[in-house]
C-alpha atoms as a PDB file:
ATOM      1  CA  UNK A   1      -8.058 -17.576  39.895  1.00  0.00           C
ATOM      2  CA  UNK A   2      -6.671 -15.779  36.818  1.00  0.00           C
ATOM      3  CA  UNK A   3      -3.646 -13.600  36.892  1.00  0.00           C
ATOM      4  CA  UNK A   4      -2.117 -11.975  33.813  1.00  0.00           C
ATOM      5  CA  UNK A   5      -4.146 -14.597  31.923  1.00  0.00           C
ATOM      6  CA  UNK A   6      -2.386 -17.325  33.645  1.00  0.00           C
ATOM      7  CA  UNK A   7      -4.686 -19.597  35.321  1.00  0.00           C
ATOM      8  CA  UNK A   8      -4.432 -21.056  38.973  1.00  0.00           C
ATOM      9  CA  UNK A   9      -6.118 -23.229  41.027  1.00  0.00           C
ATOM     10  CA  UNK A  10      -6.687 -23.294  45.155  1.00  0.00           C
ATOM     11  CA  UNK A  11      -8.818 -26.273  46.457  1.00  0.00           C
ATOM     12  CA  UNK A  12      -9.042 -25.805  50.317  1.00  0.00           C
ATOM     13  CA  UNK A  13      -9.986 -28.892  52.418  1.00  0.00           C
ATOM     14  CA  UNK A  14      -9.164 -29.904  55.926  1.00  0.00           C
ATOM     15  CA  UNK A  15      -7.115 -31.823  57.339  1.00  0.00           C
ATOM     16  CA  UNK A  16      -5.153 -32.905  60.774  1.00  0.00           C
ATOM     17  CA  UNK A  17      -2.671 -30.343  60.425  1.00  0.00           C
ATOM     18  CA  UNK A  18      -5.282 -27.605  59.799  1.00  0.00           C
ATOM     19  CA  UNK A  19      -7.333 -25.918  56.789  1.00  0.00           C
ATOM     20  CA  UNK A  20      -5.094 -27.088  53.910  1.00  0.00           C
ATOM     21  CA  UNK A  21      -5.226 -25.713  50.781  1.00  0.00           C
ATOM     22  CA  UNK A  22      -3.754 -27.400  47.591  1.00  0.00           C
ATOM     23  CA  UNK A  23      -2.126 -24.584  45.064  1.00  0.00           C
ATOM     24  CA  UNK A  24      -1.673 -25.830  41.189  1.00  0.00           C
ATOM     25  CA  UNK A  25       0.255 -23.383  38.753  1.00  0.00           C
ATOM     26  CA  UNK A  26      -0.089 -22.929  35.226  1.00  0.00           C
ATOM     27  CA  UNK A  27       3.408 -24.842  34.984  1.00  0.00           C
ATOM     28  CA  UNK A  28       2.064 -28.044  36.460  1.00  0.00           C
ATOM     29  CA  UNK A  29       3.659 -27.544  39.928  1.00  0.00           C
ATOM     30  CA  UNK A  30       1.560 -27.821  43.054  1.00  0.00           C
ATOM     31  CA  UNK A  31       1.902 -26.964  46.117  1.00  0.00           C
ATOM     32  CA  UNK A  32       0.090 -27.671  49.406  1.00  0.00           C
ATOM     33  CA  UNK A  33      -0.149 -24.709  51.784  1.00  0.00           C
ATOM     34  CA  UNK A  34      -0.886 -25.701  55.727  1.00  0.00           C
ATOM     35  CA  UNK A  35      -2.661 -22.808  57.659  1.00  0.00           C
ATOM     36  CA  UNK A  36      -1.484 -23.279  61.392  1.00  0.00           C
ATOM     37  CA  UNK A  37      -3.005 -20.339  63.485  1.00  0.00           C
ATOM     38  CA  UNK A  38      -2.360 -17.741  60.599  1.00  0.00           C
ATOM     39  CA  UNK A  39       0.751 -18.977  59.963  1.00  0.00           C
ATOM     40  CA  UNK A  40       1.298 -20.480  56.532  1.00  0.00           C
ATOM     41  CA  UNK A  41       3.550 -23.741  55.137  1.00  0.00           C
ATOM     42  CA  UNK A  42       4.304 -24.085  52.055  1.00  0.00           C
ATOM     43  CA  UNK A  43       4.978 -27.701  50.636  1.00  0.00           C
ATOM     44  CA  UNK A  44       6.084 -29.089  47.124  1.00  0.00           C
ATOM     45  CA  UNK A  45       5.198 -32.499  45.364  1.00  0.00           C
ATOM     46  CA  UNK A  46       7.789 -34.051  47.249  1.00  0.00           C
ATOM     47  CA  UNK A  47       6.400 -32.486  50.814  1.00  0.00           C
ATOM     48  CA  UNK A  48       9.610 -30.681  51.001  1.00  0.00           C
ATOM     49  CA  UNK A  49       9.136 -27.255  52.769  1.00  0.00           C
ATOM     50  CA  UNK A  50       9.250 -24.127  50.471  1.00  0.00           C
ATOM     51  CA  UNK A  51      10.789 -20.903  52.418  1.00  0.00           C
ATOM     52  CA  UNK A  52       9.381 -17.751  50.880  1.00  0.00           C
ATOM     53  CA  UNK A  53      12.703 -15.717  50.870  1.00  0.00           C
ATOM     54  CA  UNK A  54      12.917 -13.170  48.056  1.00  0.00           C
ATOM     55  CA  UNK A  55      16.004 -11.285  46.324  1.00  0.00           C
ATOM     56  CA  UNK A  56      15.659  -7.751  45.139  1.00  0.00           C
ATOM     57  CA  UNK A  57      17.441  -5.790  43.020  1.00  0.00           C
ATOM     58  CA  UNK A  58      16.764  -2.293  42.469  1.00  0.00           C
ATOM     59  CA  UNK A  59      12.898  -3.029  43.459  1.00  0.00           C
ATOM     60  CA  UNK A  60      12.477  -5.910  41.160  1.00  0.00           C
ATOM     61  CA  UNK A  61      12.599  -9.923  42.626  1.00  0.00           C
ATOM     62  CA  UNK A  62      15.044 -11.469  41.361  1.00  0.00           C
ATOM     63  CA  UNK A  63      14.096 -15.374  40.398  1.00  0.00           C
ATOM     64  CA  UNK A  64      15.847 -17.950  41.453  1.00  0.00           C
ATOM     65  CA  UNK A  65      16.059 -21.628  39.013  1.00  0.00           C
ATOM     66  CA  UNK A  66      12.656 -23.145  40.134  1.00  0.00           C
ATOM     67  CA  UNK A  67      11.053 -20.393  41.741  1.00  0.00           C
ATOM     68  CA  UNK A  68       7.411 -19.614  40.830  1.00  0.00           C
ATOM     69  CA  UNK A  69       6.569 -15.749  40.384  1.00  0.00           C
ATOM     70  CA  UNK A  70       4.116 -15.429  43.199  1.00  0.00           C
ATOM     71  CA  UNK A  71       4.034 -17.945  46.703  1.00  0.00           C
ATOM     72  CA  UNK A  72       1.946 -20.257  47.283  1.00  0.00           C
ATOM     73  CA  UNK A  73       0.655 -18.451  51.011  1.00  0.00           C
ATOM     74  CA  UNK A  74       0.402 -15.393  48.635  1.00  0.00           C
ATOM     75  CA  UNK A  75      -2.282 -16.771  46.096  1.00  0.00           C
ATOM     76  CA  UNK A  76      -4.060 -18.600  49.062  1.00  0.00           C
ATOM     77  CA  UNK A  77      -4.310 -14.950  51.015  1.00  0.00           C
ATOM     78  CA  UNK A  78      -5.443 -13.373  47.717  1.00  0.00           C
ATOM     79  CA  UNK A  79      -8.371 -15.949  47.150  1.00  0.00           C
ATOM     80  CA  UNK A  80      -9.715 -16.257  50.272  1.00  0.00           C
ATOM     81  CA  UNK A  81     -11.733 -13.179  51.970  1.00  0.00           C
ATOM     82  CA  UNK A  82     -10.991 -14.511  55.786  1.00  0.00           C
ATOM     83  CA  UNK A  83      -7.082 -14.114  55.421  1.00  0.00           C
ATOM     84  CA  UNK A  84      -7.366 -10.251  54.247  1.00  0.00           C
ATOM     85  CA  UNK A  85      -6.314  -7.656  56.888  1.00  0.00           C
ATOM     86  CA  UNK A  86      -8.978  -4.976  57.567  1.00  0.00           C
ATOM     87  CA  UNK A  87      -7.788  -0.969  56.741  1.00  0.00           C
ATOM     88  CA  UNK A  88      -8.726   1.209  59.592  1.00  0.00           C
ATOM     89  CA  UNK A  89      -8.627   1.438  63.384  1.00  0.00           C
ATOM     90  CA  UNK A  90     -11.812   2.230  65.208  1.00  0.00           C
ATOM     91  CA  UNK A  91     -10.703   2.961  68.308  1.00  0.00           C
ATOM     92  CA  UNK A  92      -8.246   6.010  67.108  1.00  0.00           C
ATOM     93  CA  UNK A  93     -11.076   7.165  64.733  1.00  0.00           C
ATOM     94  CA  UNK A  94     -13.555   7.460  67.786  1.00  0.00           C
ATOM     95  CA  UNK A  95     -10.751   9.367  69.899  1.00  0.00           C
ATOM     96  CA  UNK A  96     -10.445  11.616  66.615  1.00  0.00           C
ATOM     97  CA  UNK A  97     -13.948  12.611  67.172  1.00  0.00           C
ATOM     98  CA  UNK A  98     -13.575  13.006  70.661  1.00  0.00           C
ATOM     99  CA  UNK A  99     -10.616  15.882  70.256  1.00  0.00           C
ATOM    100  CA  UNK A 100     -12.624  17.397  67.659  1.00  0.00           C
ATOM    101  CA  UNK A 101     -15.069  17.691  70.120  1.00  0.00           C
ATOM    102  CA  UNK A 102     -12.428  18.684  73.135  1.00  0.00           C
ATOM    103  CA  UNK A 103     -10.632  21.320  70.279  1.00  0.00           C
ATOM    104  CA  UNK A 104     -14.165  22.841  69.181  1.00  0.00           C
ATOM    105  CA  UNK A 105     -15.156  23.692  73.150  1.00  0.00           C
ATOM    106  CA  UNK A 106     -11.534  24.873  73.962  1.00  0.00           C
ATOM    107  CA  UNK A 107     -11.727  27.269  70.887  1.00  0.00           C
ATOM    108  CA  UNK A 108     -15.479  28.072  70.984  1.00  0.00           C
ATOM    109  CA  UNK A 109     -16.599  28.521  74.807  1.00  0.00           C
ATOM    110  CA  UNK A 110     -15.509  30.403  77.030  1.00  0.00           C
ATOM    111  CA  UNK A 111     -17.090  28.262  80.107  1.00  0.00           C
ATOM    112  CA  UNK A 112     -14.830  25.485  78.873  1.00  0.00           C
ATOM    113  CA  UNK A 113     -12.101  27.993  79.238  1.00  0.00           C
ATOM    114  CA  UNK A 114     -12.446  29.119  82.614  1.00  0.00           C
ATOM    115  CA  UNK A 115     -13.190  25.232  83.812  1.00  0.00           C
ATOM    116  CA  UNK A 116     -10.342  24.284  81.911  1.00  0.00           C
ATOM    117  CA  UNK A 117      -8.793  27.383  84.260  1.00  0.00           C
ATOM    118  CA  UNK A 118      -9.635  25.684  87.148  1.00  0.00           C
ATOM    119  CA  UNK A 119      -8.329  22.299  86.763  1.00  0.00           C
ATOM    120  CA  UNK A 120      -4.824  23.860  86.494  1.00  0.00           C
ATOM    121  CA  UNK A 121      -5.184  24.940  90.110  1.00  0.00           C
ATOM    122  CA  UNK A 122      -3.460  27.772  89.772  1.00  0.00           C
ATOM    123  CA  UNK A 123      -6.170  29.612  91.710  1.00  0.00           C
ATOM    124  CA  UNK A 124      -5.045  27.529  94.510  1.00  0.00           C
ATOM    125  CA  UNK A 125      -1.689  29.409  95.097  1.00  0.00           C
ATOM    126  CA  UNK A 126      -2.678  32.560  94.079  1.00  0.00           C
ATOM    127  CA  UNK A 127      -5.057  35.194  95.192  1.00  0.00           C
ATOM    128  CA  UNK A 128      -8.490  36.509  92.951  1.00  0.00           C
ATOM    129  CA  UNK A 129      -6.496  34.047  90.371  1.00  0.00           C
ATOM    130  CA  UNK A 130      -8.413  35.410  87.013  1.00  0.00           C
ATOM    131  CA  UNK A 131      -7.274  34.055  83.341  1.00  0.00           C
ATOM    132  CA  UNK A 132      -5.716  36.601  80.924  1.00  0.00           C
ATOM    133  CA  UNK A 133      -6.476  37.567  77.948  1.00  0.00           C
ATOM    134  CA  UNK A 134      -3.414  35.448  76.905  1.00  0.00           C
ATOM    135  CA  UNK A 135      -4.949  32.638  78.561  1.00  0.00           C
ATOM    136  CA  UNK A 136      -7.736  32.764  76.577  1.00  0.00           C
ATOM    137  CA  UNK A 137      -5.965  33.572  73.161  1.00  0.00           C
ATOM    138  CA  UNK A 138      -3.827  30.416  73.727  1.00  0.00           C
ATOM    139  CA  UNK A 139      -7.200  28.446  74.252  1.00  0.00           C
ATOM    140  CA  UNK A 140      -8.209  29.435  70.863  1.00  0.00           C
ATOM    141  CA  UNK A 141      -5.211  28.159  69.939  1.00  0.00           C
ATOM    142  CA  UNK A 142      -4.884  25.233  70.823  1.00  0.00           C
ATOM    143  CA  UNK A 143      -8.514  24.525  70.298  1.00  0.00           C
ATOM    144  CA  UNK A 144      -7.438  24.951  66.196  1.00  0.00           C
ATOM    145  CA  UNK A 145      -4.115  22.668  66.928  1.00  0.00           C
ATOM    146  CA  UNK A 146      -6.232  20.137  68.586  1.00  0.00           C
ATOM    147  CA  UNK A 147      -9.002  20.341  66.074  1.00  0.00           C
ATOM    148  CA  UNK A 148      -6.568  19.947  63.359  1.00  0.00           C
ATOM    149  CA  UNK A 149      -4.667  17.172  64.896  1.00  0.00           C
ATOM    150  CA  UNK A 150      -8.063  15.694  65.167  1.00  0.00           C
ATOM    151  CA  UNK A 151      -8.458  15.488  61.640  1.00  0.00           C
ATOM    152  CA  UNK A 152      -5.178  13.942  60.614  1.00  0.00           C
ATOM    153  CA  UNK A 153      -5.727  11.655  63.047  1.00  0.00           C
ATOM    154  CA  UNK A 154      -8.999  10.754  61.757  1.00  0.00           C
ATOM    155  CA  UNK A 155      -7.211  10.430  58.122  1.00  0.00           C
ATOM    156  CA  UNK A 156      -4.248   8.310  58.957  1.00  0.00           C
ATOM    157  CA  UNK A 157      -6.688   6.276  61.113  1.00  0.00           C
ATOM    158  CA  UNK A 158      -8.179   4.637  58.251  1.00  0.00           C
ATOM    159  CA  UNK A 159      -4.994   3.589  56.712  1.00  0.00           C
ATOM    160  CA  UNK A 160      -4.178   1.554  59.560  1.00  0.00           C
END
């Protein structure tokens, strides 16, 4: 793996504590990272364990004597396809599409309307319960909000 023309090197083999994976830095150091259930340990030469705490300054890590500019669990992530998280969220796309659809009937049809009417059993307490024309201005609108809600769903459910 080459980054900013530096060249580093991840061998992964396995072992009893897990898939292992043995990190070597342009600087000679090397590291061995442990993968235990997702989790990752970093070790140096001297199997001493390397906590990945970072100190910022005005958006910029700050190194410490030592320190290497990237982790070892962070190099091991980047090379390796099966430790990348996936963007998106199917489910809340597929419910995006389903208040399209839900918006789209409660702006569009008036049947929708009047059954939409009758699940608000109003028409139980009253008598020759009807819907106003309010009624179904308000279903137009909300058809839009829904429909429009719909679609920033769908957006921000691929970023997930």
């Amino acid at each position: 793996m080459s980054i900013n023309n530096e060249e580093y090197s991840i061998l992964n083999y396995k072992s009893v504590a897990g898939n292992t994976f043995e990190v070597s830095y342009p600087s000679g150091h090397t590291y061995e990272v442990v993968d235990q259930s997702g989790f990752f340990m970093a070790y140096d030469e001297k199997k001493e364990y390397v906590p990945e705490i970072s100190l910022y300054v005005n958006g910029e890590r700050i190194l410490q004597e030592g320190d290497e500019e990237y982790y070892p669990s962070e190099l091991v992530v980047a090379a390796y396809p099966e430790y990348h998280t996936k963007q998106g969220s199917l489910p809340f796309f597929i419910l995006s599409f389903f208040l399209l659809i839900y918006g789209w009937c409660g702006f569009r049809y008036e049947k929708f309307q009047n059954f939409q009417f009758l699940l608000s059993l109003r028409w139980i307490w009253v008598n020759d319960a009807e819907p106003s024309d309010f009624y179904y201005f308000m279903c137009k609108v909300g058809g839009v909000l829904v429909m429009i809600g719909s679609v920033v769903l769908a957006i921000k459910s691929l970023f997930m």
